[in-house]
Every structure is written in structure tokens, then in C-alpha cells.
N, C-alpha and C. Protein backbone atom coordinates (compact mmCIF):
# COMPACT_ATOMS: atom_id res chain seq x y z
N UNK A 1 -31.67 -26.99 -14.72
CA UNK A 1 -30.45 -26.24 -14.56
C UNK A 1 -29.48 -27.09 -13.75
N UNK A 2 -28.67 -26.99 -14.27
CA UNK A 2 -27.18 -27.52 -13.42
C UNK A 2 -26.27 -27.39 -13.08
N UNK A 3 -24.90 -28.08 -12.26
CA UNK A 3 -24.35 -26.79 -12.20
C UNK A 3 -22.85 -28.27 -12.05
N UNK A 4 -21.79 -27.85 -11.96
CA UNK A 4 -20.44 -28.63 -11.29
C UNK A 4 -20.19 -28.36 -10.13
N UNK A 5 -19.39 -29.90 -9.56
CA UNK A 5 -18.91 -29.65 -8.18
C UNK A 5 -17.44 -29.63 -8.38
N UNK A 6 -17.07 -29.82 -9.38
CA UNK A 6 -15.53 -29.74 -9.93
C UNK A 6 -14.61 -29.14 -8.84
N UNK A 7 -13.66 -30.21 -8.67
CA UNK A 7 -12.57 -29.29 -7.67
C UNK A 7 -11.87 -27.98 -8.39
N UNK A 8 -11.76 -28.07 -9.62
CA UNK A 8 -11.12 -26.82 -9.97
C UNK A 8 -11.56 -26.05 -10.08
N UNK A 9 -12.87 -25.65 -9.25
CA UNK A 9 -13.28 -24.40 -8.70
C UNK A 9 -13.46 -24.06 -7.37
N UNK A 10 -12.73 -24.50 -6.72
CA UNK A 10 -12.13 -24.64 -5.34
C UNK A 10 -10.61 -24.92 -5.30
N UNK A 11 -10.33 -24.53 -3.93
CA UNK A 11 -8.79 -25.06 -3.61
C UNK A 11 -8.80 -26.59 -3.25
N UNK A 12 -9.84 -26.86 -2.46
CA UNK A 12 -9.85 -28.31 -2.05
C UNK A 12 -11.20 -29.48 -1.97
N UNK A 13 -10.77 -30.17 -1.60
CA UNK A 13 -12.10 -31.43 -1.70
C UNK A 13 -13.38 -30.67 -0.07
N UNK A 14 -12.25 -29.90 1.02
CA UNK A 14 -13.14 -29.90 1.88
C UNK A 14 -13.95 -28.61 1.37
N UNK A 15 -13.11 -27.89 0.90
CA UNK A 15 -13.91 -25.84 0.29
C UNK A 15 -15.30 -26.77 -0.55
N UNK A 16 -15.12 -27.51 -1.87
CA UNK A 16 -15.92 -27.91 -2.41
C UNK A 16 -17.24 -28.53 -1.52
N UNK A 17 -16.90 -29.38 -0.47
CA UNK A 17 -18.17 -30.01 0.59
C UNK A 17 -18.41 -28.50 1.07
N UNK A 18 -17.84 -27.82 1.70
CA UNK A 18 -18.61 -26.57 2.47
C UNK A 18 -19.44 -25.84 1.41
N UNK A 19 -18.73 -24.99 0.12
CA UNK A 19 -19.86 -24.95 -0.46
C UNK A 19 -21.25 -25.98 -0.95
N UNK A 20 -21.20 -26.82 -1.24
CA UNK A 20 -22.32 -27.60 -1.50
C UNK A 20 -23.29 -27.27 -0.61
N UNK A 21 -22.83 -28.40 0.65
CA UNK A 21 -23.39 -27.69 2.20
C UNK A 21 -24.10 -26.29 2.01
N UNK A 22 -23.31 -25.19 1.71
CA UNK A 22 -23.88 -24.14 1.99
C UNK A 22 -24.97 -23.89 0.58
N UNK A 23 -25.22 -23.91 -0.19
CA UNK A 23 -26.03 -23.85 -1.11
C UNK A 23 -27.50 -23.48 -0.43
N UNK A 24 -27.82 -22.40 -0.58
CA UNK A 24 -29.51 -22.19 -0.07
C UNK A 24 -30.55 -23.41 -0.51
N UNK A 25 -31.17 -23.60 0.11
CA UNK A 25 -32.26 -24.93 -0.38
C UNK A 25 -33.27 -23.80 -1.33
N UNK A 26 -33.29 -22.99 -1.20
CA UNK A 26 -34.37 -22.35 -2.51
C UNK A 26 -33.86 -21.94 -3.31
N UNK A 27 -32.45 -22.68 -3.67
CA UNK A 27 -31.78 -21.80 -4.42
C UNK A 27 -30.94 -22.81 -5.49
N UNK A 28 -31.32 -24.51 -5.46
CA UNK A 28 -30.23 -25.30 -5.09
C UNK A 28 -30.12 -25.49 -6.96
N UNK A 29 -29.61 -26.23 -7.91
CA UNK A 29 -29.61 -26.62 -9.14
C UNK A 29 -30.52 -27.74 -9.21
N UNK A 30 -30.76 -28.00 -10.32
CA UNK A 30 -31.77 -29.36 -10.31
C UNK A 30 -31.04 -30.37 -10.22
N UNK A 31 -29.67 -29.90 -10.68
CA UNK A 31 -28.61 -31.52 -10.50
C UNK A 31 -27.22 -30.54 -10.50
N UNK A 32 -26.35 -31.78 -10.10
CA UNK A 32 -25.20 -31.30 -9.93
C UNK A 32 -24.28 -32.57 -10.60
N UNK A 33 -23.30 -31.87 -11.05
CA UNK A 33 -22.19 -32.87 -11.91
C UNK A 33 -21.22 -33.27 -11.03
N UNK A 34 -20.84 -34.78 -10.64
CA UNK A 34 -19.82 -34.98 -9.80
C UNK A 34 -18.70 -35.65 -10.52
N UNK A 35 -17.19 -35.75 -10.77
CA UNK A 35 -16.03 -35.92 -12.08
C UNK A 35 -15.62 -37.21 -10.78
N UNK A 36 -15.62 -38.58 -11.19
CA UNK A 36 -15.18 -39.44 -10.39
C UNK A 36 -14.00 -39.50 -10.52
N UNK A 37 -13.16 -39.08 -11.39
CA UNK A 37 -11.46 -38.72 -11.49
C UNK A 37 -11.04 -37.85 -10.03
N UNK A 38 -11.71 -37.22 -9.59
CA UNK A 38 -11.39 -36.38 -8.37
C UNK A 38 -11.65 -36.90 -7.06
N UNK A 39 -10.41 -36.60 -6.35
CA UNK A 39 -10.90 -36.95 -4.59
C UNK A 39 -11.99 -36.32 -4.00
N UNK A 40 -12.48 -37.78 -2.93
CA UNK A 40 -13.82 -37.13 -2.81
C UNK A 40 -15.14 -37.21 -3.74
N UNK A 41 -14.95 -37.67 -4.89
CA UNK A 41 -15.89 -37.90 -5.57
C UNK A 41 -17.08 -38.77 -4.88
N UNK A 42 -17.20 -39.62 -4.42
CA UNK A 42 -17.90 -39.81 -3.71
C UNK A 42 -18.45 -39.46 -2.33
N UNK A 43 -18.35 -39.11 -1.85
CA UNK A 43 -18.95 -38.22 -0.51
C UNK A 43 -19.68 -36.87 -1.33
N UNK A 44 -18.99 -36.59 -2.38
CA UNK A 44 -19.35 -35.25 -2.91
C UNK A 44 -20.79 -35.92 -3.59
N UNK A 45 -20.84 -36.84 -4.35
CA UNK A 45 -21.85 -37.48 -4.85
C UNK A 45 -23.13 -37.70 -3.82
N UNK A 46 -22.25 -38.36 -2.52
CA UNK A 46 -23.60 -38.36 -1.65
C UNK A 46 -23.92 -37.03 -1.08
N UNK A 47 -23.45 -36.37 -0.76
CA UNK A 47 -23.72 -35.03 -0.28
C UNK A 47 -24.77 -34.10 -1.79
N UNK A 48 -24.70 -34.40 -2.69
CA UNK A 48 -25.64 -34.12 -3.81
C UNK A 48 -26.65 -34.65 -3.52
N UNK A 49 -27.34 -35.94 -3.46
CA UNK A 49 -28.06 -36.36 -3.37
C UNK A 49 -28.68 -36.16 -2.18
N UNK A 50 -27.75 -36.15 -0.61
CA UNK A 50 -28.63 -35.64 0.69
C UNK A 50 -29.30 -33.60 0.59
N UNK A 51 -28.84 -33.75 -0.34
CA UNK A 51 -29.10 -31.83 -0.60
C UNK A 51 -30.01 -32.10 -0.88
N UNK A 52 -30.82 -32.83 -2.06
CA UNK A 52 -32.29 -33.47 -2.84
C UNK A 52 -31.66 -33.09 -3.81
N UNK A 53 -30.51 -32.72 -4.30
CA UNK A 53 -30.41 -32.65 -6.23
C UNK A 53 -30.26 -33.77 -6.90
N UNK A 54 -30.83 -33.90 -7.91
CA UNK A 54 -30.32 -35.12 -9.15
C UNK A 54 -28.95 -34.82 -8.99
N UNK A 55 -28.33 -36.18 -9.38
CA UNK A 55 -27.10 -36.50 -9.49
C UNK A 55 -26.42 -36.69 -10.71
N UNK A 56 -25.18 -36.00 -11.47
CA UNK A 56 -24.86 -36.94 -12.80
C UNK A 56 -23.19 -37.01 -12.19
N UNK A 57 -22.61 -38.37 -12.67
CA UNK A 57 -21.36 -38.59 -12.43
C UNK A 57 -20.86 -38.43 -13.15
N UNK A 58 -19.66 -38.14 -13.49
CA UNK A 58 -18.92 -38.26 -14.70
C UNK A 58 -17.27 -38.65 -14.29
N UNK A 59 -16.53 -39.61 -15.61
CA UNK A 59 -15.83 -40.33 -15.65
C UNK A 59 -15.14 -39.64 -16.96
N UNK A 60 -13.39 -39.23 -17.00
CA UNK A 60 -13.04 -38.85 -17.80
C UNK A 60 -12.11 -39.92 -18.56
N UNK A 61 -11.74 -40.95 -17.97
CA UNK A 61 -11.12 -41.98 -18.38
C UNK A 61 -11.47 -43.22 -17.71
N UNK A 62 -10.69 -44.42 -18.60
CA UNK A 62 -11.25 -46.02 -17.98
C UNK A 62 -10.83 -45.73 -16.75
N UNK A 63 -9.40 -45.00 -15.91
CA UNK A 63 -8.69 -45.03 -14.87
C UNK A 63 -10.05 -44.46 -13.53
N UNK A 64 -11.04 -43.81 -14.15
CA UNK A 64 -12.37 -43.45 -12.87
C UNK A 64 -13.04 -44.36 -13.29
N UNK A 65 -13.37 -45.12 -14.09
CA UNK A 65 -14.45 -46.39 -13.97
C UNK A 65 -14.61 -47.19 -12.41
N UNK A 66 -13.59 -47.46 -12.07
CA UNK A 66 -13.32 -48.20 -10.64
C UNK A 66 -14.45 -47.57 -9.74
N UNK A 67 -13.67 -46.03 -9.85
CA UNK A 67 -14.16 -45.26 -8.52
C UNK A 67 -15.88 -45.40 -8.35
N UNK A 68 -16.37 -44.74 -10.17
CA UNK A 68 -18.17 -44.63 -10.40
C UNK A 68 -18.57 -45.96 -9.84
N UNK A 69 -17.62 -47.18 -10.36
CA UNK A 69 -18.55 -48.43 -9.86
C UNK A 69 -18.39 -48.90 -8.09
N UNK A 70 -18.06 -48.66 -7.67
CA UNK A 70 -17.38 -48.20 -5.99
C UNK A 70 -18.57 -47.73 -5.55
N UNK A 71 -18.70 -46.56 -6.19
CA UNK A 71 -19.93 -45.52 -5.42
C UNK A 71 -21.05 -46.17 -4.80
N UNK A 72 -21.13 -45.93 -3.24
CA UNK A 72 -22.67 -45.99 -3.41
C UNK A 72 -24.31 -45.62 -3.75
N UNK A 73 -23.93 -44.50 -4.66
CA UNK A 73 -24.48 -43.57 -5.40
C UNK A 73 -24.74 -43.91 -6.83
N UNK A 74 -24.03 -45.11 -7.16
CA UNK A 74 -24.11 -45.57 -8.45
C UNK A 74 -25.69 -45.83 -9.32
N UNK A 75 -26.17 -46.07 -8.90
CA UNK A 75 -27.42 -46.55 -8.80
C UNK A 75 -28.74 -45.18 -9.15
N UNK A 76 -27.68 -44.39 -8.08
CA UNK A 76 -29.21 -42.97 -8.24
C UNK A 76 -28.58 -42.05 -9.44
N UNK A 77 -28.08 -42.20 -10.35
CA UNK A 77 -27.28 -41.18 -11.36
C UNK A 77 -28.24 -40.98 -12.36
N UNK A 78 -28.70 -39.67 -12.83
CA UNK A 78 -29.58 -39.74 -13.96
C UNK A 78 -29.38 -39.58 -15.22
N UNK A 79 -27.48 -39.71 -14.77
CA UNK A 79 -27.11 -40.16 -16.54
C UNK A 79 -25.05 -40.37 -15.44
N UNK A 80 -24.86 -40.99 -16.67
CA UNK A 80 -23.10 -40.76 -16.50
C UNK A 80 -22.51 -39.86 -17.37
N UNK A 81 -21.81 -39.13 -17.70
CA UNK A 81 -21.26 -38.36 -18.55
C UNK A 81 -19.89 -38.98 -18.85
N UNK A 82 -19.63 -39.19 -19.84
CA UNK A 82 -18.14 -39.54 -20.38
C UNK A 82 -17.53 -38.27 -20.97
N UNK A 83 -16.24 -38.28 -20.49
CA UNK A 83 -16.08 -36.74 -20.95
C UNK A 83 -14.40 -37.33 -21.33
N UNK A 84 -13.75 -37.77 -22.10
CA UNK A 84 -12.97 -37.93 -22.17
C UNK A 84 -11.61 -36.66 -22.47
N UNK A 85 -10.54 -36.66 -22.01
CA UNK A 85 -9.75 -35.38 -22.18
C UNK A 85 -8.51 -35.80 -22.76
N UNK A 86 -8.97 -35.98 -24.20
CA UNK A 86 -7.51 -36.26 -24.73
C UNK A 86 -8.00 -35.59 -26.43
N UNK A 87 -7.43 -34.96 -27.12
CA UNK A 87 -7.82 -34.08 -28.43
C UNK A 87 -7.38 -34.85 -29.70
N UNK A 88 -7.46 -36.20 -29.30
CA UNK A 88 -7.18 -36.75 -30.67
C UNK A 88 -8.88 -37.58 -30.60
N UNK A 89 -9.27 -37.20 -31.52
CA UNK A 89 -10.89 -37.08 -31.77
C UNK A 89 -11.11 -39.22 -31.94
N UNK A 90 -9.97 -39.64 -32.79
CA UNK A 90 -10.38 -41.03 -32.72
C UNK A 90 -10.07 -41.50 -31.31
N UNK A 91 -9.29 -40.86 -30.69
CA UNK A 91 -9.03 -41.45 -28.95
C UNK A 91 -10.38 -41.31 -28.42
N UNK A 92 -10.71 -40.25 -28.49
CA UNK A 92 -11.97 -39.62 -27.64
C UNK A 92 -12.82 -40.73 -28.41
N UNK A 93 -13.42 -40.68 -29.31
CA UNK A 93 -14.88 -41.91 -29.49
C UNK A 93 -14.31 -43.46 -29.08
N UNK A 94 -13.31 -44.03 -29.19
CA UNK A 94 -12.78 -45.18 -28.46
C UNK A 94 -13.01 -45.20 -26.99
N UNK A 95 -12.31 -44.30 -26.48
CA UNK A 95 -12.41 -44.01 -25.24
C UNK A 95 -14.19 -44.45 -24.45
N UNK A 96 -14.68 -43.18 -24.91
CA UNK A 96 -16.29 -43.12 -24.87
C UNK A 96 -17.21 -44.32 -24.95
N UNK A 97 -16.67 -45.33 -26.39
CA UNK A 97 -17.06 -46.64 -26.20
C UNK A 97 -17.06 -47.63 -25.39
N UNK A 98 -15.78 -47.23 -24.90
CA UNK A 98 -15.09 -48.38 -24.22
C UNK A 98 -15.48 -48.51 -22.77
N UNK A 99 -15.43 -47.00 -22.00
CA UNK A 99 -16.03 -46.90 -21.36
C UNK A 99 -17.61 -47.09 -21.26
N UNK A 100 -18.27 -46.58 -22.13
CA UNK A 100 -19.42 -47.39 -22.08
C UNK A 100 -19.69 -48.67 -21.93
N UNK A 101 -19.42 -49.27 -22.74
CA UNK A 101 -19.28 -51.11 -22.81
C UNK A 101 -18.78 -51.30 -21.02
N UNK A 102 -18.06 -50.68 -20.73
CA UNK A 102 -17.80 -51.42 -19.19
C UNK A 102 -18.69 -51.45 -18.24
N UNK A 103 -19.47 -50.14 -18.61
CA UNK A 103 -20.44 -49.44 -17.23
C UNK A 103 -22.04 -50.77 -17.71
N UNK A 104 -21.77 -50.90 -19.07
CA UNK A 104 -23.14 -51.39 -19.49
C UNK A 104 -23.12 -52.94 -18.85
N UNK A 105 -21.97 -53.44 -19.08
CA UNK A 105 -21.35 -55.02 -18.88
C UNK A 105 -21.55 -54.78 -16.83
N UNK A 106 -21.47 -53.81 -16.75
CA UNK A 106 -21.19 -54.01 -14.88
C UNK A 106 -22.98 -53.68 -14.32
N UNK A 107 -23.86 -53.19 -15.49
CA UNK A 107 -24.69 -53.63 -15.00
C UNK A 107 -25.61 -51.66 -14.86
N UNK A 108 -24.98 -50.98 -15.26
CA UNK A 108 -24.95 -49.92 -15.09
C UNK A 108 -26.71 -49.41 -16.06
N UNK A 109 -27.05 -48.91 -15.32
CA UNK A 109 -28.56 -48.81 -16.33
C UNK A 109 -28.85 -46.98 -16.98
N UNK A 110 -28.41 -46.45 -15.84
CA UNK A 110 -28.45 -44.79 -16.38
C UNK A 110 -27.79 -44.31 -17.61
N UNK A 111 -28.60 -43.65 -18.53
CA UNK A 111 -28.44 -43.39 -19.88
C UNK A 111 -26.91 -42.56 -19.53
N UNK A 112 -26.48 -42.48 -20.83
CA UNK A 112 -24.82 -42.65 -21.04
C UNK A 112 -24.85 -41.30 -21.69
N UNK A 113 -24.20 -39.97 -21.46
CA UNK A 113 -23.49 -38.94 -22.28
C UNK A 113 -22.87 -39.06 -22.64
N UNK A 114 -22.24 -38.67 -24.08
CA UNK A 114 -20.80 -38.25 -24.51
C UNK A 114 -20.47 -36.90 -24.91
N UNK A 115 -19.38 -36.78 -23.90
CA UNK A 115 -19.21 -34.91 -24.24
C UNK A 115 -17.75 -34.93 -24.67
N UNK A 116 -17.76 -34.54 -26.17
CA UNK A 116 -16.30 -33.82 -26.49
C UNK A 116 -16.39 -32.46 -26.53
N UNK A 117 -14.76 -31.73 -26.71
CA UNK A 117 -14.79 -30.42 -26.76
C UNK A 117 -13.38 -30.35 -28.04
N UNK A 118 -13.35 -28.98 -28.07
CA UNK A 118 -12.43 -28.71 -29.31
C UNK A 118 -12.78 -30.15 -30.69
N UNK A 119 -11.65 -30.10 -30.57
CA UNK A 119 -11.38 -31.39 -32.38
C UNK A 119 -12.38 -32.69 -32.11
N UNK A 120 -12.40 -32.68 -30.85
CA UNK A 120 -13.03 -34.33 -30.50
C UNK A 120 -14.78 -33.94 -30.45
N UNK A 121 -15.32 -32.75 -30.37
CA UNK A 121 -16.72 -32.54 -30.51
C UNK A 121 -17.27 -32.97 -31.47
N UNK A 122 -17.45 -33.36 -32.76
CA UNK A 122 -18.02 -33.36 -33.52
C UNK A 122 -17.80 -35.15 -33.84
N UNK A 123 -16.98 -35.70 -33.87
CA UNK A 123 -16.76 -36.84 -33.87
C UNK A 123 -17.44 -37.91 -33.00
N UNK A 124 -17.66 -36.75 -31.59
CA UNK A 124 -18.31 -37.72 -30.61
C UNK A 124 -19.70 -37.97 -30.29
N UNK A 125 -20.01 -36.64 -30.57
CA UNK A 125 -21.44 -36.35 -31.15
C UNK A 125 -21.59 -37.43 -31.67
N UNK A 126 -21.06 -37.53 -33.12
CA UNK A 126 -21.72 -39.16 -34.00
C UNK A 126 -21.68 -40.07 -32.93
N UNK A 127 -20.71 -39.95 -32.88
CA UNK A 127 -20.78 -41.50 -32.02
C UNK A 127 -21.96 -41.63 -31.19
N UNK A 128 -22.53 -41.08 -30.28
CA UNK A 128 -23.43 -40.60 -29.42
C UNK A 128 -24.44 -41.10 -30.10
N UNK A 129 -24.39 -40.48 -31.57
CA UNK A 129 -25.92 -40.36 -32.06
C UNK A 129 -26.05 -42.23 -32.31
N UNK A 130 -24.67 -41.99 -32.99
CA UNK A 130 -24.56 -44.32 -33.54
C UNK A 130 -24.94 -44.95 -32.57
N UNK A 131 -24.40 -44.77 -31.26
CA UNK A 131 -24.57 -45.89 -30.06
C UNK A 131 -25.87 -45.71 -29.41
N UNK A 132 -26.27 -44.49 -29.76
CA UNK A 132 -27.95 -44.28 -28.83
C UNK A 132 -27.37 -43.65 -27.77
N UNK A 133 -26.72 -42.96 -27.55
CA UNK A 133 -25.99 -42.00 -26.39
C UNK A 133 -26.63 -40.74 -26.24
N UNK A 134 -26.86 -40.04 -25.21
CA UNK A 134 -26.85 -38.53 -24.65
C UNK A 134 -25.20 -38.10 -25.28
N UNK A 135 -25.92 -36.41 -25.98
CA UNK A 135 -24.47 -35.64 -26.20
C UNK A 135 -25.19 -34.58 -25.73
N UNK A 136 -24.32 -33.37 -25.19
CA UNK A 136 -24.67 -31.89 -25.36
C UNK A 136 -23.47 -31.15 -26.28
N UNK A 137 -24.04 -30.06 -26.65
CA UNK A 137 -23.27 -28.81 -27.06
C UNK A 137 -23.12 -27.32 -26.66
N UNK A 138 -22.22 -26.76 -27.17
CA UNK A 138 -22.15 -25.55 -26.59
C UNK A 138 -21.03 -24.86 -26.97
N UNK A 139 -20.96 -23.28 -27.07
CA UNK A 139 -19.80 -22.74 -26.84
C UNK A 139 -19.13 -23.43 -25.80
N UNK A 140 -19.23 -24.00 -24.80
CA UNK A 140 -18.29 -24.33 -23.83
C UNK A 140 -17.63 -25.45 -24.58
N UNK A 141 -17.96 -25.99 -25.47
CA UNK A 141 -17.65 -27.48 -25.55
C UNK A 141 -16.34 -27.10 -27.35
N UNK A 142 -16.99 -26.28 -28.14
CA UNK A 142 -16.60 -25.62 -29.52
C UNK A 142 -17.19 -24.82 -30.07
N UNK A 143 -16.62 -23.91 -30.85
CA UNK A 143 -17.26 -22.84 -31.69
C UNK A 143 -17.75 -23.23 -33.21
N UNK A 144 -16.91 -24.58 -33.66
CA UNK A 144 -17.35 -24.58 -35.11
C UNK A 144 -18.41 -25.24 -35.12
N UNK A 145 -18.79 -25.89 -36.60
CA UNK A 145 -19.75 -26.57 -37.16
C UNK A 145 -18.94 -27.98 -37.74
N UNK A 146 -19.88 -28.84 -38.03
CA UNK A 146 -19.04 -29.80 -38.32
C UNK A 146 -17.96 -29.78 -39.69
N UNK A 147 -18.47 -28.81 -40.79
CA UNK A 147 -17.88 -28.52 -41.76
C UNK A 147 -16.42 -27.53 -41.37
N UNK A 148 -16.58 -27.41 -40.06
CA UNK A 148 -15.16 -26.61 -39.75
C UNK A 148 -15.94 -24.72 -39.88
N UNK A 149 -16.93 -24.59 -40.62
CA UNK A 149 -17.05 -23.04 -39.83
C UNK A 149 -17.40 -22.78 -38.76
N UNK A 150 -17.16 -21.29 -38.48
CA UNK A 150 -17.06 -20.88 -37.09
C UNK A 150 -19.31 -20.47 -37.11
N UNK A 151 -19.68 -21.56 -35.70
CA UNK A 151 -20.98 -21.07 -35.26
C UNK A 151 -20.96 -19.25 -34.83
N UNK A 152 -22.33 -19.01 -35.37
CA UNK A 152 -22.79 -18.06 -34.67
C UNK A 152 -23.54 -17.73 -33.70
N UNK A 153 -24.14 -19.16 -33.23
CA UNK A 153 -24.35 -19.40 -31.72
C UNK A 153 -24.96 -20.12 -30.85
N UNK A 154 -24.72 -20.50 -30.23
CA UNK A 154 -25.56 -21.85 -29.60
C UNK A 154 -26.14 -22.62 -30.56
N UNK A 155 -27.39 -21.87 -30.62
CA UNK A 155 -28.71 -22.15 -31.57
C UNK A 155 -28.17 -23.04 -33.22
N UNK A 156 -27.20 -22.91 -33.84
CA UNK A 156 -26.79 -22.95 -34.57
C UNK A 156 -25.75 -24.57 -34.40
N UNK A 157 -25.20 -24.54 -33.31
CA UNK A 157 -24.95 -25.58 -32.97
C UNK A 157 -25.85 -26.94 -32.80
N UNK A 158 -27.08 -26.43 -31.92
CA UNK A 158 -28.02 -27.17 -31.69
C UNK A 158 -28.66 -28.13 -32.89
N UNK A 159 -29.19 -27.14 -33.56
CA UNK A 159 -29.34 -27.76 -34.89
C UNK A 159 -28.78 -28.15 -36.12
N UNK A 160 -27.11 -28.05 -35.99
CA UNK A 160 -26.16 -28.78 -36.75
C UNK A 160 -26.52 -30.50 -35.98
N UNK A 161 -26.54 -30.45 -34.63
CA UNK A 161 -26.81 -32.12 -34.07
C UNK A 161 -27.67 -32.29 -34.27
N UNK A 162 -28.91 -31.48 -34.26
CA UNK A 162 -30.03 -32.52 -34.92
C UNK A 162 -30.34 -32.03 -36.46
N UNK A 163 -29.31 -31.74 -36.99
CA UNK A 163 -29.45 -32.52 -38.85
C UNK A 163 -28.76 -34.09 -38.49
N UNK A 164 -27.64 -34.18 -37.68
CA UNK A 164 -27.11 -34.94 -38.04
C UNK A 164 -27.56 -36.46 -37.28
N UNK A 165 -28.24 -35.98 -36.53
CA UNK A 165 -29.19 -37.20 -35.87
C UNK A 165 -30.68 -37.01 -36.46
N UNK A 166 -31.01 -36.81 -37.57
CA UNK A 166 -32.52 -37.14 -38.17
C UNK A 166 -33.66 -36.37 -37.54
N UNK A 167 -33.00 -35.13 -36.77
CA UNK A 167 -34.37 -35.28 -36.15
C UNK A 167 -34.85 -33.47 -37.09
């Protein structure tokens, strides 16, 4: 189970550290998602890791590459998430690549996500599946199928990605 430290569920970088902080230890996620686009991303990263949760970073553009490789947390991530936020679906798998190729070239060893949402989900998925990448799905991410109908639920999603990755 996991959960975000996303500032936009807080007012600020310090509300976000106090909750963390406060998180019951019997209560904590198995990991927590830290967005290196955001201030604070790092302290927030180490403060994940001094809690004992797995760590995943995530990078929404080349412009947070800097920050993830900065981190001194870089190292303990049990994946990166690329989450790119732009809805033109060929931006998003460029993007995703590109960023990959940097993290891989800098030496970066933790397996690689690619998460699109709306138009760019299904496109990135492939990609994911082509490059040997981590993807997830979800209502959170889109409702259709790759043929453009509307899922009826999760489950349905799930196994549209694995027709389309062989498995």
C-alpha cells in the first residue's frame, strides 16, 4: 500500500513534513511517493525513509531530473515514477524516454515507471511495455480501453495491459 506526499494536499512544504512526522508507526504505508518537481522534495524524501517507508520518487519533467539526481536519497528509491503532465500522448512517451535515458546514463539503477493519464495512458503503457518499464493503471489514471471504450472497472483495465504485454 501506498500513499503521496504531494504538496497539493497540503497548504505547504512544512503542513506536508508535520503530517508525515505525525503518521502512527502502526499505521505507516509501505511506501510513500515523493514528486521531485516540488519544494522540499528532498527532505520530504528523507523524512520517508527515516519513518522506515520504501521510497518512490517521481519526476514530472526533464526540469526535476536535476533535483532526483541531487538527492541524497537517490540511491534508496524502489522505483522512479515518470509521470509526465502534458496530454499530447506523443509528448508524454518522448518525454518518459528521455527522461529515462538520463536517469539510466547518470547511473540510476531503480526500475523506471511510466504513468500516463487521460489521452497519454494508453500510449505510455506501450511504451513501458517496449522499453521494459513499470506502468500502473487505474480509474485514477483513465476510464477507457485502448480501443477508446469506456472500462467497467479496474479489473478490466488490468487485463487490457496484460493482453497487450503478452502476459
Amino acid at each position: 500500500m501506498g500513499t503521496t506526499t504531494g504538496l497539493w494536499t497540503v497548504e505547504s512544504h512544512a503542513e506536508r513534513m508535520s503530517h508525515v512526522s505525525a503518521w502512527p508507526a502502526d499505521a505507516l504505508p509501505d511506501f510513500a511517493s515523493v514528486a521531485f518537481s516540488e519544494k522540499g522534495a528532498a527532505e520530504a524524501a528523507e523524512l520517508v525513509l527515516e519513518r522506515g517507508m520504501v521510497l518512490e520518487s517521481a519526476v514530472w519533467s526533464m526540469a526535476d531530473v536535476p533535483a532526483l539526481l541531487a538527492s541524497p536519497t537517490l540511491d534508496q528509491n524502489v522505483r522512479v515514477l515518470i509521470e509526465p503532465e502534458t496530454a499530447d500522448a506523443q509528448a508524454a512517451v518522448a518525454e518518459c524516454r528521455e527522461i529515462a535515458a538520463v536517469l539510466r546514463k547518470e547511473g540510476v539503477t531503480a526500475p523506471i515507471l511510466y504513468h500516463g493519464y487521460d489521452e497519454t495512458v494508453w500510449p505510455v503503457v506501450q511504451a513501458a511495455i517496449e522499453d521494459g518499464c513499470q506502468t500502473r493503471i487505474g480509474f485514477e489514471d483513465g476510464v477507457t480501453l485502448p480501443d477508446g471504450s469506456l472500462a467497467s472497472d479496474n479489473v478490466e483495465l488490468v487485463r487490457a495491459v496484460r493482453r497487450l504485454s503478452g502476459d
